[in-house]
Protein backbone atom coordinates (compact mmCIF):
# COMPACT_ATOMS: atom_id res chain seq x y z
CA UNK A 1 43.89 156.52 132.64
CA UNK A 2 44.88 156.85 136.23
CA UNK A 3 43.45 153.81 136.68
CA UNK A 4 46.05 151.64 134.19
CA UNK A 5 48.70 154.03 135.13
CA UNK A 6 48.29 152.17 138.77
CA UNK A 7 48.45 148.83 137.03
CA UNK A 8 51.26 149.53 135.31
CA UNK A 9 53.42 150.96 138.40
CA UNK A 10 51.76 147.67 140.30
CA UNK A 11 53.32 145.39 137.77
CA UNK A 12 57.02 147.92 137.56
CA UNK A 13 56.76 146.93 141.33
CA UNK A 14 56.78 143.29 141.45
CA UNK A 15 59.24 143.34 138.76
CA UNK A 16 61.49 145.13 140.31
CA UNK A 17 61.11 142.99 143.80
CA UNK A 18 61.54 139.82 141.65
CA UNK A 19 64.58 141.33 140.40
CA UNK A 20 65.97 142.44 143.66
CA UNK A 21 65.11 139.26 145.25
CA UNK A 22 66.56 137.06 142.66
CA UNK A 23 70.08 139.11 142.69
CA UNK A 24 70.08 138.60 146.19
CA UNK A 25 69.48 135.27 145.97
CA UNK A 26 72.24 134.28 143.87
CA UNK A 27 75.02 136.35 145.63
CA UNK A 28 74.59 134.68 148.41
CA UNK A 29 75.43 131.57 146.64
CA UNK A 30 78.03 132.94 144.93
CA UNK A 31 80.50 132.27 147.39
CA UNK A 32 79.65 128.97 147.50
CA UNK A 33 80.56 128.73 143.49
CA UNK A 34 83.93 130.51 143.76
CA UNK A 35 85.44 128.51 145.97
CA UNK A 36 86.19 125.04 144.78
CA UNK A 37 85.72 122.01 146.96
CA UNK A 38 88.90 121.01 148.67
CA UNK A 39 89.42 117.83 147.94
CA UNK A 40 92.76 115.49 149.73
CA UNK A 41 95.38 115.60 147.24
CA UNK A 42 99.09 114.83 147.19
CA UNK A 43 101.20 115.53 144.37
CA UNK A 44 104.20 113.80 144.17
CA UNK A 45 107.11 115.56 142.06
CA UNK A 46 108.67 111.45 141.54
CA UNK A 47 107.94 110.09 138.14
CA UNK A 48 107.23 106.54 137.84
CA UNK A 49 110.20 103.95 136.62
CA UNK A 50 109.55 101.65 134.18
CA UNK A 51 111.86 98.85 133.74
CA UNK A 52 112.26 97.34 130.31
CA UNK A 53 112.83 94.05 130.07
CA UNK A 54 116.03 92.37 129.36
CA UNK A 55 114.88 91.49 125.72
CA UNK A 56 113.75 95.17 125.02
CA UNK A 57 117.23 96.55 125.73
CA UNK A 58 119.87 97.77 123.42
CA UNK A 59 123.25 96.68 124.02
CA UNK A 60 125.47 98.67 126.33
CA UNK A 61 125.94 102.10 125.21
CA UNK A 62 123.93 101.62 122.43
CA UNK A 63 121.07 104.30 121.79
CA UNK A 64 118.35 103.44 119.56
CA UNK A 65 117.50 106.55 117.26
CA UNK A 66 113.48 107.52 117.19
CA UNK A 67 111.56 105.57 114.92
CA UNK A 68 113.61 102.66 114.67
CA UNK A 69 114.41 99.34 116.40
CA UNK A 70 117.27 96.96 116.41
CA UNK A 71 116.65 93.35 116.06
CA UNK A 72 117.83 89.85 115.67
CA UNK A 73 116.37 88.30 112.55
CA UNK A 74 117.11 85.15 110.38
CA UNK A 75 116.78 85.51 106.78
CA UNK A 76 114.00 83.40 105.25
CA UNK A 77 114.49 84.78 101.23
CA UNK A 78 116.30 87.10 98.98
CA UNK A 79 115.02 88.80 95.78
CA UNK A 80 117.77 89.63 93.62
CA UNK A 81 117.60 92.94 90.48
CA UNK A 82 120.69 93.58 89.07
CA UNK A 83 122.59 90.75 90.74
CA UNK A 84 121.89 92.97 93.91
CA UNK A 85 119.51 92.06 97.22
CA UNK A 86 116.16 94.18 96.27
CA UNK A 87 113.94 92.66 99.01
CA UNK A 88 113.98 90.17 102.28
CA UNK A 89 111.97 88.34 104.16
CA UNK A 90 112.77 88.23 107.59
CA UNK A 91 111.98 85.81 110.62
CA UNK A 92 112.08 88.37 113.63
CA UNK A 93 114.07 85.82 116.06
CA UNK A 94 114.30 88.44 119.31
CA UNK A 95 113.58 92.86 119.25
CA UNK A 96 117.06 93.91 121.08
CA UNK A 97 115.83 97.57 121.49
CA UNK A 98 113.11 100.27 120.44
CA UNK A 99 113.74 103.96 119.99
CA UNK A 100 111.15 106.54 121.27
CA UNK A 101 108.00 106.73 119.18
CA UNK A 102 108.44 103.09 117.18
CA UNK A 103 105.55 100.71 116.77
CA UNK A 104 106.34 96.91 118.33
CA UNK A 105 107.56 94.64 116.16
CA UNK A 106 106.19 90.88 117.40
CA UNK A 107 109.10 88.24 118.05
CA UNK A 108 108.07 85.60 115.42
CA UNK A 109 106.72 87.27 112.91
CA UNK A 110 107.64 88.02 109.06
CA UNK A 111 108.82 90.96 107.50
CA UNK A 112 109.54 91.55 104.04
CA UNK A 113 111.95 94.41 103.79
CA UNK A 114 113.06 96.62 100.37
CA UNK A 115 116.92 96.80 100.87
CA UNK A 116 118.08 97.45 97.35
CA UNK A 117 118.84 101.29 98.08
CA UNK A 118 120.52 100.44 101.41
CA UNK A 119 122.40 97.63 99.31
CA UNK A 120 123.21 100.77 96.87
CA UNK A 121 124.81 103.25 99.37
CA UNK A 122 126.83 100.47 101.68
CA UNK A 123 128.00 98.14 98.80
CA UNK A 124 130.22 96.57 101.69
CA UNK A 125 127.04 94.81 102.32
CA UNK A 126 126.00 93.41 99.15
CA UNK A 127 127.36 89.88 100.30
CA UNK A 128 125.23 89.94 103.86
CA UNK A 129 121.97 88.95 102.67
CA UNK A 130 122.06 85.49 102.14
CA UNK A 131 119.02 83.17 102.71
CA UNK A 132 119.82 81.32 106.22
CA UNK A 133 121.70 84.04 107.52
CA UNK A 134 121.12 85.30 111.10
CA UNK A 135 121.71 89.03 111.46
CA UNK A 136 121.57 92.11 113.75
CA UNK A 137 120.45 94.90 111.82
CA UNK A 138 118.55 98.54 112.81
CA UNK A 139 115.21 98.23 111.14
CA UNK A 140 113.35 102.03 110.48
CA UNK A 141 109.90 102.58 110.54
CA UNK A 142 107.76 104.43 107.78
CA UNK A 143 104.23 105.18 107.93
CA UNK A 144 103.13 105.13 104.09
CA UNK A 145 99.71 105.88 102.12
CA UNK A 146 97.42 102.62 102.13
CA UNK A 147 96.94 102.13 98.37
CA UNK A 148 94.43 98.99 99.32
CA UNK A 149 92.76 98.28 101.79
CA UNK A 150 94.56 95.32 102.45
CA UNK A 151 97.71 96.98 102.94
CA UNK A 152 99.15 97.40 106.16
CA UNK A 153 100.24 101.13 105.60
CA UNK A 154 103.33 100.23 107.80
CA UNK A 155 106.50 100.02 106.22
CA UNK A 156 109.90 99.10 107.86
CA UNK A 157 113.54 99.59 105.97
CA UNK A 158 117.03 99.03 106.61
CA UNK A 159 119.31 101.25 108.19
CA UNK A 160 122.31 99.50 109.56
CA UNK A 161 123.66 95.89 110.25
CA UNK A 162 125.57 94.93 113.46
C-alpha cells in the first residue's frame, strides 16, 4: 500500500513539473505572439483616378442613371403588333456613357430590344423606329430568369431617346 501510494505521488510529481514547465514555456513566448510583426507600410488617404475614355462619356451635364447606358445605335429591323414598334434590332454603332453598376455593352454588336410598352407610354415616339434610322436612346438593363440554357438571362429595354 505504501508502496503504490509512493508511485502514485511519483507520477502526481512529474505531472505537475510537466505542467509547470510547459506553462512556463509558452508565456515566455507569448509576447512574441501578441505583438504583430511591424511590417513598412504607408497608407495613402488619395484614391486612385480613373479616366474614362472619350467614347465612355456622357454628354456634358448628362448623368447616366444606375443600371443603364446611353448609346448610339442604327436600327437594323422593326416588328410591328398593332401597327405599333413591338421589338428592334439594333446595331450598337458607339456606348456614349454607362451608369454605375451596368454590364458593357460591345460597340458592334446586336441587340434585339422589346419597345412596345415604351412605344405605349411615349406615343410621341411611335414614328422613331424606322429600319435605317440612327438614334441616341438610354438603353436599361434587366437581369431575367434563364428559361433555356441558351438564353442569355440579360435583358436590355428602352427608356428614353435623345
Amino acid at each position: 500500500m505504501e508502496k503504490s501510494r509512493f508511485v502514485l505521488y511519483a507520477i502526481l510529481l512529474v505531472f505537475a513539473i510537466w505542467v509547470i514547465y510547459y506553462f512556463a514555456r509558452n508565456t515566455e513566448h507569448a509576447e512574441e505572439r501578441k505583438t504583430p510583426p511591424q511590417a513598412d507600410i504607408s497608407v495613402s488617404s488619395e484614391r486612385p483616378s480613373i479616366t474614362a475614355g472619350p467614347d465612355t462619356l456622357p454628354p456634358v451635364g448628362e448623368k447616366i442613371a444606375p443600371g443603364t447606358a446611353l448609346v448610339q445605335a442604327k436600327i437594323l429591323s422593326v416588328e410591328y403588333k398593332d401597327d405599333l414598334p413591338a421589338r428592334i434590332s439594333l446595331h450598337i454603332n458607339k456606348v456614349l456613357g454607362y451608369g454605375p453598376a451596368t454590364p458593357p455593352i460591345a460597340p458592334d454588336s446586336r441587340l434585339s430590344i422589346n419597345v412596345l410598352r415604351f412605344v405605349r407610354a411615349n406615343d410621341k415616339y411611335k414614328d422613331s423606329f424606322k429600319k435605317g434610322t440612327t438614334i441616341q436612346a438610354v438603353l436599361i438593363h434587366q437581369k431575367q430568369l434563364k428559361l433555356k440554357e441558351s438564353d442569355s438571362g440579360d435583358s436590355w429595354t428602352i427608356s428614353d431617346i435623345k
